[in-house]
C-alpha atoms as a PDB file:
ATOM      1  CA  UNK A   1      97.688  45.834 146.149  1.00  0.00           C
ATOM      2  CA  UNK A   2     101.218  46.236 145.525  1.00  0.00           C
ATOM      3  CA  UNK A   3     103.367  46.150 148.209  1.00  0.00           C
ATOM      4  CA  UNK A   4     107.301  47.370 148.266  1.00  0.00           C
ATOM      5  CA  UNK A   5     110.169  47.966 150.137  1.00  0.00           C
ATOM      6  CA  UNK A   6     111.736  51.609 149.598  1.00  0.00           C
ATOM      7  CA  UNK A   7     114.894  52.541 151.033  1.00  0.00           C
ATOM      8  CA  UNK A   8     116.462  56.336 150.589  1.00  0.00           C
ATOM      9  CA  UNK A   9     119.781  56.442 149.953  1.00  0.00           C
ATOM     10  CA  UNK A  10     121.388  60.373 151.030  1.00  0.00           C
ATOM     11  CA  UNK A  11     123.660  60.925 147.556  1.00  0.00           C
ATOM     12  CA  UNK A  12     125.358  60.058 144.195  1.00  0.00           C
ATOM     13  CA  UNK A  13     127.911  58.339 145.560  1.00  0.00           C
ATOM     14  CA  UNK A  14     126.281  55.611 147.672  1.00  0.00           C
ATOM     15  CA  UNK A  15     124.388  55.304 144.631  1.00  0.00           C
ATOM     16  CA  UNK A  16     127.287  54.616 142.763  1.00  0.00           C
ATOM     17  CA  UNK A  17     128.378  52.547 145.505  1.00  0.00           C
ATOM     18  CA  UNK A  18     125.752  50.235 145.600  1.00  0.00           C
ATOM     19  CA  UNK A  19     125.349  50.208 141.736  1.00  0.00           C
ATOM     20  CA  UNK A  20     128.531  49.079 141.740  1.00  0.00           C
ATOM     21  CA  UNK A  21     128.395  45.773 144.168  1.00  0.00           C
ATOM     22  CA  UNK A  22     125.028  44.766 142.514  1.00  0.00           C
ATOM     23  CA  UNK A  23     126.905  44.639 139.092  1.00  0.00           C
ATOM     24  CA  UNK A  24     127.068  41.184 138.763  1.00  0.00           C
ATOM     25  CA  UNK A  25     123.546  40.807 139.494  1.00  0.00           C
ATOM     26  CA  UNK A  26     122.333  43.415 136.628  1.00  0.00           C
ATOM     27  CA  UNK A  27     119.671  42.701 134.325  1.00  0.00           C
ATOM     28  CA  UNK A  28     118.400  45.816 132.989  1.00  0.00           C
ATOM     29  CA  UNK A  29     118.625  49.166 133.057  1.00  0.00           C
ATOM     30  CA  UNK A  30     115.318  51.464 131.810  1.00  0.00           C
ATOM     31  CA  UNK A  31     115.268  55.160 131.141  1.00  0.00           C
ATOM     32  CA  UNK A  32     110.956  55.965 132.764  1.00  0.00           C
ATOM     33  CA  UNK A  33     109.616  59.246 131.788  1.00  0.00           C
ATOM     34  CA  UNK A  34     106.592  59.774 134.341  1.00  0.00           C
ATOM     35  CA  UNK A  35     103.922  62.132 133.439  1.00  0.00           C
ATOM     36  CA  UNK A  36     100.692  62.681 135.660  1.00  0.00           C
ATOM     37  CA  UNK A  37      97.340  63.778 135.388  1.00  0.00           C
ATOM     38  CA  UNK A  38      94.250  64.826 137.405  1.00  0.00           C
ATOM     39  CA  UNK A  39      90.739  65.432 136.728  1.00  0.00           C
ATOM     40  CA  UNK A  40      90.252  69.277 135.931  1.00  0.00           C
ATOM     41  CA  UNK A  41      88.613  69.618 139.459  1.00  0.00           C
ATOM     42  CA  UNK A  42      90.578  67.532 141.338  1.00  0.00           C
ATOM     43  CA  UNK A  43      88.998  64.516 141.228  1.00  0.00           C
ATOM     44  CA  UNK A  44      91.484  62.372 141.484  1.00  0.00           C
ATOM     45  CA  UNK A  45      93.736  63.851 144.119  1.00  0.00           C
ATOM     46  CA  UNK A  46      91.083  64.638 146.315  1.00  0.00           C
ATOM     47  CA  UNK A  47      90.284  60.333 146.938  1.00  0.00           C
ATOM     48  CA  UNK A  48      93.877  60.342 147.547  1.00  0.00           C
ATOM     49  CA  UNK A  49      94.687  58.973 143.536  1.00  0.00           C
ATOM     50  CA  UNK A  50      96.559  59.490 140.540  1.00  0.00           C
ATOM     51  CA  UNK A  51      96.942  58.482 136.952  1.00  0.00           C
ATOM     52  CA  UNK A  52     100.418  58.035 135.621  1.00  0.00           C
ATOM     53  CA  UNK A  53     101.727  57.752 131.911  1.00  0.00           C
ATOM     54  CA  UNK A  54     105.213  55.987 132.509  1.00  0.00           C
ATOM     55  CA  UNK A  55     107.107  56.043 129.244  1.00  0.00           C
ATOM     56  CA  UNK A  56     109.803  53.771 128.807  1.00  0.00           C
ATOM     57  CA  UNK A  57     113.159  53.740 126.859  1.00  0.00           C
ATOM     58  CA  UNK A  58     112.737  56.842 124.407  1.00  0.00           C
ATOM     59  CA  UNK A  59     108.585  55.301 123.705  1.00  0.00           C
ATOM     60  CA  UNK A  60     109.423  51.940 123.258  1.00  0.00           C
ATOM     61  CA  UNK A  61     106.124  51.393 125.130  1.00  0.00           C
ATOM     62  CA  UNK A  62     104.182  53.049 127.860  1.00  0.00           C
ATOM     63  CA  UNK A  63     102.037  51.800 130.504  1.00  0.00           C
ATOM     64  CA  UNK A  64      99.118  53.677 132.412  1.00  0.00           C
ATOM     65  CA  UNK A  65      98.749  53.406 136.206  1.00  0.00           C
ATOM     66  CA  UNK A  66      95.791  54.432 137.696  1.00  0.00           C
ATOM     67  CA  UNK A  67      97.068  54.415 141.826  1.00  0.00           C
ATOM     68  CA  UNK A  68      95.028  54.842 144.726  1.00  0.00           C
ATOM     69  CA  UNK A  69      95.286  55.279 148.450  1.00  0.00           C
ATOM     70  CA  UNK A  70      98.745  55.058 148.781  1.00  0.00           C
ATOM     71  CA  UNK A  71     100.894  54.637 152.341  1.00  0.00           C
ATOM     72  CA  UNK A  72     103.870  54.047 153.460  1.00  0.00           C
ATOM     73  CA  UNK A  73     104.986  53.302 156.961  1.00  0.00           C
ATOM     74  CA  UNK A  74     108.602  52.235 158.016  1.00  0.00           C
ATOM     75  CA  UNK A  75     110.011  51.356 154.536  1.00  0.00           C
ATOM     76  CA  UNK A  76     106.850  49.812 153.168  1.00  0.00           C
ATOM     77  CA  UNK A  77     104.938  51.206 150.574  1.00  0.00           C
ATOM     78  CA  UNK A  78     101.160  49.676 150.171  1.00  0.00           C
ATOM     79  CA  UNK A  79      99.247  51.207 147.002  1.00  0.00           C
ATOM     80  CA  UNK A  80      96.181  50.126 145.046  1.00  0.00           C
ATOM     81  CA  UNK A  81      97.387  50.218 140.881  1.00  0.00           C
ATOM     82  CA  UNK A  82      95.921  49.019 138.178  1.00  0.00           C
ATOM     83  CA  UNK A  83      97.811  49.219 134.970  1.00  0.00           C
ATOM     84  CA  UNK A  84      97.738  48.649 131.375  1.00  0.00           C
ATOM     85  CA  UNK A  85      99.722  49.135 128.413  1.00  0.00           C
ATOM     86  CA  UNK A  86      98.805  52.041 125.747  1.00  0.00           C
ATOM     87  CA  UNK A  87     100.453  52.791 122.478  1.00  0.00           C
ATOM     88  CA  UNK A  88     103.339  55.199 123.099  1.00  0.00           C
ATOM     89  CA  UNK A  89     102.468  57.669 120.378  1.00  0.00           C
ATOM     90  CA  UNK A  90      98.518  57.647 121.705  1.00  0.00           C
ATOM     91  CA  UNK A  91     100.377  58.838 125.128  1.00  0.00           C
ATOM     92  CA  UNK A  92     102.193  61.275 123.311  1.00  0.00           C
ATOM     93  CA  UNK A  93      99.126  62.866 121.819  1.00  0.00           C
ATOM     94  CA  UNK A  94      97.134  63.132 125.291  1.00  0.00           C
ATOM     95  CA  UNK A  95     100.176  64.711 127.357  1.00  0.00           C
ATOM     96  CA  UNK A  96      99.863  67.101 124.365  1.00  0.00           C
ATOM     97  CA  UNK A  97      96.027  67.365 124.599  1.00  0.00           C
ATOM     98  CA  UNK A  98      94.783  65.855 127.702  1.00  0.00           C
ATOM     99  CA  UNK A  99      91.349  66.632 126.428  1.00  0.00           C
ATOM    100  CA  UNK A 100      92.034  63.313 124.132  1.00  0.00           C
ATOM    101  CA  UNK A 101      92.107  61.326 127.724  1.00  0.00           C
ATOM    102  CA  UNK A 102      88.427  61.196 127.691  1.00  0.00           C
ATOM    103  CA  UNK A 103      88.326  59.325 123.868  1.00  0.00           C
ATOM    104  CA  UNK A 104      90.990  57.186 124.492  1.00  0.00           C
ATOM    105  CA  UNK A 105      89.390  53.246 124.606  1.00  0.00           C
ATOM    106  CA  UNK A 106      91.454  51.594 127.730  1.00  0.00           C
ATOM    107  CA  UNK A 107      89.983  50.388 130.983  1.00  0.00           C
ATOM    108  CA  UNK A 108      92.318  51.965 133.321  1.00  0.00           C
ATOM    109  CA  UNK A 109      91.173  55.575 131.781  1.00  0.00           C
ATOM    110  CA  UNK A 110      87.866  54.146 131.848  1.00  0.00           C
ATOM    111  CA  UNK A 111      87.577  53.741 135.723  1.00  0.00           C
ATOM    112  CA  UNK A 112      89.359  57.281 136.252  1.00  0.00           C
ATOM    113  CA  UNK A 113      86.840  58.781 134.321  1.00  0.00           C
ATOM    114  CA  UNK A 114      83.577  56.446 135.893  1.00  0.00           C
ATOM    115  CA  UNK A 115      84.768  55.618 139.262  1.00  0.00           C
ATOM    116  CA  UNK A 116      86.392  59.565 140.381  1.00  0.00           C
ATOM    117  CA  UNK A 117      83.706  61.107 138.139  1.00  0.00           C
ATOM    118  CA  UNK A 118      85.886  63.322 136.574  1.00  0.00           C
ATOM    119  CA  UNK A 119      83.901  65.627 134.800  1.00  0.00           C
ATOM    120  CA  UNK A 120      83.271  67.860 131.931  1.00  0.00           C
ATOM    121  CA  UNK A 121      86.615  69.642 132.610  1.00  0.00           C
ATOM    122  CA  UNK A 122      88.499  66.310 131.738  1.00  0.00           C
ATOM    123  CA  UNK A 123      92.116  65.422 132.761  1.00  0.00           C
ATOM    124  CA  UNK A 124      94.837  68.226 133.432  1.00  0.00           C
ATOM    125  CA  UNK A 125      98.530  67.570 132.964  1.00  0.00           C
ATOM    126  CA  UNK A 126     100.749  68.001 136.013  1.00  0.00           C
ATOM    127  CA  UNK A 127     103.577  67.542 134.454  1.00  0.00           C
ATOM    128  CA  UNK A 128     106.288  64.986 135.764  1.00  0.00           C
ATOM    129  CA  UNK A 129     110.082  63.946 136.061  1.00  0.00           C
ATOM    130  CA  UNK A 130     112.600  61.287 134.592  1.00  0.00           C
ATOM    131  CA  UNK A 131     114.015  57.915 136.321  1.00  0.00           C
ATOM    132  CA  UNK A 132     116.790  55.985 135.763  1.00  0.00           C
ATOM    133  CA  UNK A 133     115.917  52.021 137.269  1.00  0.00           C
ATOM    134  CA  UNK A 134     118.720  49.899 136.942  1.00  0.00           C
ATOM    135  CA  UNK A 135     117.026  46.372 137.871  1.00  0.00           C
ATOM    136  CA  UNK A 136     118.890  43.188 139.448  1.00  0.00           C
ATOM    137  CA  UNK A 137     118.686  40.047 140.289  1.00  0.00           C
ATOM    138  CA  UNK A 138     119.637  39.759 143.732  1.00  0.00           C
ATOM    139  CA  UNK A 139     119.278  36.666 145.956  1.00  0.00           C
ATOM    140  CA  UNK A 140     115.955  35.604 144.056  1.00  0.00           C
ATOM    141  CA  UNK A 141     114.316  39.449 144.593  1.00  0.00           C
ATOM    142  CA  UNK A 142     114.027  41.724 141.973  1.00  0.00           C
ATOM    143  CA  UNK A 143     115.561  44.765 143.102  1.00  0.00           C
ATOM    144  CA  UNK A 144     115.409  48.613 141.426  1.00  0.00           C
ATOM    145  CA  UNK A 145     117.637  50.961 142.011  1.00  0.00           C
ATOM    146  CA  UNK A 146     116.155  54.696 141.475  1.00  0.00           C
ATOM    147  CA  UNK A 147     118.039  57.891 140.256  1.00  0.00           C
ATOM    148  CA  UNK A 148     115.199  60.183 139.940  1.00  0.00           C
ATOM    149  CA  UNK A 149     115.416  63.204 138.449  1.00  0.00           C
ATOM    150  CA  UNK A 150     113.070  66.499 139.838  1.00  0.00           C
ATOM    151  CA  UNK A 151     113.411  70.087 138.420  1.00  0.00           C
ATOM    152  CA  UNK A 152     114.636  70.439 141.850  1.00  0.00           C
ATOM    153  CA  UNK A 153     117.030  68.336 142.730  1.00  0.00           C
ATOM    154  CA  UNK A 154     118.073  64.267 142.362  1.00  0.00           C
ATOM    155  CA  UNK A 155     116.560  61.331 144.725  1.00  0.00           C
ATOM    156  CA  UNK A 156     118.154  58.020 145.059  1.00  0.00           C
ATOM    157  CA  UNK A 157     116.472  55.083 145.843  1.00  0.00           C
ATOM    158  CA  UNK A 158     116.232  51.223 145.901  1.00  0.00           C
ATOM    159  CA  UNK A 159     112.604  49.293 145.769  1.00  0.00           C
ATOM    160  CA  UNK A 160     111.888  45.984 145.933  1.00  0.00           C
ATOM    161  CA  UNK A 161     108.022  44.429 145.244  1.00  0.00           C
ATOM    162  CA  UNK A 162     107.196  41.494 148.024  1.00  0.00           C
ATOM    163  CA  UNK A 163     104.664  39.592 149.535  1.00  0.00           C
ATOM    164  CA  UNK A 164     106.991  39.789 152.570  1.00  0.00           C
ATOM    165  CA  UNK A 165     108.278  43.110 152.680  1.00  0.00           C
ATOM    166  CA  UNK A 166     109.856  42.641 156.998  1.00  0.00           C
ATOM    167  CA  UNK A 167     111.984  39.844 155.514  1.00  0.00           C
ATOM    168  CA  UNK A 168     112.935  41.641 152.686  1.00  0.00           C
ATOM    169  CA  UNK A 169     113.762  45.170 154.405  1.00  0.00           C
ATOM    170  CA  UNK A 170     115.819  42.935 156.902  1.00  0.00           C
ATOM    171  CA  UNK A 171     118.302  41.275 154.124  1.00  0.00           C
ATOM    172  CA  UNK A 172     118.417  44.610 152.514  1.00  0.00           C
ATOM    173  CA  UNK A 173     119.030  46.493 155.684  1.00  0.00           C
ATOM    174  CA  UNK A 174     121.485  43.963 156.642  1.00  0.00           C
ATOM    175  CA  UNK A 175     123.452  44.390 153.300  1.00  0.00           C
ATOM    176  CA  UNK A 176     123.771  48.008 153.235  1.00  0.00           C
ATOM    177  CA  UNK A 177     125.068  48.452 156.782  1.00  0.00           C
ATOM    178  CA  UNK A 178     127.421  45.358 155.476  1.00  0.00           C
ATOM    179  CA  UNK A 179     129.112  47.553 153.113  1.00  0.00           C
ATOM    180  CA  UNK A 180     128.821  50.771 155.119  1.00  0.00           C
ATOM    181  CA  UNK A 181     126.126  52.526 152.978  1.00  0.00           C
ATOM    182  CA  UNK A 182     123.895  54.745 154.466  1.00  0.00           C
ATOM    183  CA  UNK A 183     120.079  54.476 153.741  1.00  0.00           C
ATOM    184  CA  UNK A 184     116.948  55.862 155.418  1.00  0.00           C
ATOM    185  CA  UNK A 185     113.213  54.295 155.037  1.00  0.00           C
ATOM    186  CA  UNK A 186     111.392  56.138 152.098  1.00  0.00           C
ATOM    187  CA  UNK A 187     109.189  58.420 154.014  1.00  0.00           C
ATOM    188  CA  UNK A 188     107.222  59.837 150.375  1.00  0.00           C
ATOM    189  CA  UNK A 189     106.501  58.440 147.012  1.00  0.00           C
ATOM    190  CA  UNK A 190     108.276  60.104 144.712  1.00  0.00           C
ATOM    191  CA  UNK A 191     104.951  61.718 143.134  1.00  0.00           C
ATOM    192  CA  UNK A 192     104.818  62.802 146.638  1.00  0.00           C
ATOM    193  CA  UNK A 193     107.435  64.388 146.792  1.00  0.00           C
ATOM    194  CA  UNK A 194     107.344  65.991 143.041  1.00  0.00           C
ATOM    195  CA  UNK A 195     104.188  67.388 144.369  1.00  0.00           C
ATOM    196  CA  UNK A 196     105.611  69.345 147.452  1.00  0.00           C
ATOM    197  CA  UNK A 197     108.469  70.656 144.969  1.00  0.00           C
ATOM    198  CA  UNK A 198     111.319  69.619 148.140  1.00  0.00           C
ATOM    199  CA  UNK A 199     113.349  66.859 148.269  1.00  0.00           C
ATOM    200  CA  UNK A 200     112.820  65.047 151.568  1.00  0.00           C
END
């Protein structure tokens, strides 16, 4: 189960405002490509799932995320993923040809394919959008700050993963109001809202 903290922040600039006061706590920045598939008849989506190709950094690797049963209530985002890593150019190839989904030897792919019973149809291609994480080091918690980039507009938001996500939302909460940035609890995953084709 992973379990995170997502807060919405309204625009550019208190993205660039926040970016900035977290500078000295920068550790990484990675440039995501997310692409997502379903089974042909929906088998996925209908138990409330989804499989994600996340390429990072221009295919310096990719990892597949099989994600199920996601919710998120107040700020807190609680999803079952499994994940492992696949070789970037094999990605390639199946968002190309999904068809090649159902050859491909990896576990995660595996249990899409046994455990939804996606069928003779295979995997479809839904298509996807680009993020920009810029990751920190802040007061021992890893935090990510999202630029996320729709056909239909931008979303901005910061994430952090926790075992304790109330304490965490607090000293977040309590540092953005600090420094006067406005923020809203995450109401949608961001496949959730690349689905609906709005921004929220």
């Amino acid at each position: 189960m992973e379990i995170e903290v997502k807060l919405r922040l309204p625009d550019s600039a208190s993205h660039q405002t926040l970016s900035s006061l977290l500078s000295p706590f920068h550790l990484k920045t990675h440039r995501q490509e997310n692409i997502f598939f379903d089974g042909a008849a929906n088998e996925l989506s209908s138990k409330r799932a989804v499989l994600r190709f996340r390429f990072y950094d221009n295919d310096a690797s990719c990892v597949v995320s099989l994600k199920g049963k996601a919710v998120i209530v107040n700020g807190v985002s609680r999803v079952e993923e499994d994940e492992e890593e696949l070789d970037p150019s094999v990605g390639r190839a199946c968002v190309e040809d999904p068809m090649k989904l159902s050859s491909v030897d990896l576990r995660v792919l595996k249990r899409a394919r046994d455990e939804f019973g996606v069928g003779e149809g295979g995997f479809v291609c839904l298509g996807g959008f680009d993020n920009v994480r810029d990751v920190y080091d802040w007061k021992g918690l890893k935090l990510e700050l999202d630029e996320t980039k729709y056909e239909f507009g931008t979303c901005y938001e910061i994430e952090c993963e926790s075992t304790d996500p109330e304490k965490v939302k607090s000293l977040l909460e309590e540092f953005l109001k600090e420094n006067k940035i406005s923020y809203s609890y995450s109401e949608a995953s961001k496949f959730a809202i690349f689905r609906s084709g709005n921004l929220p």
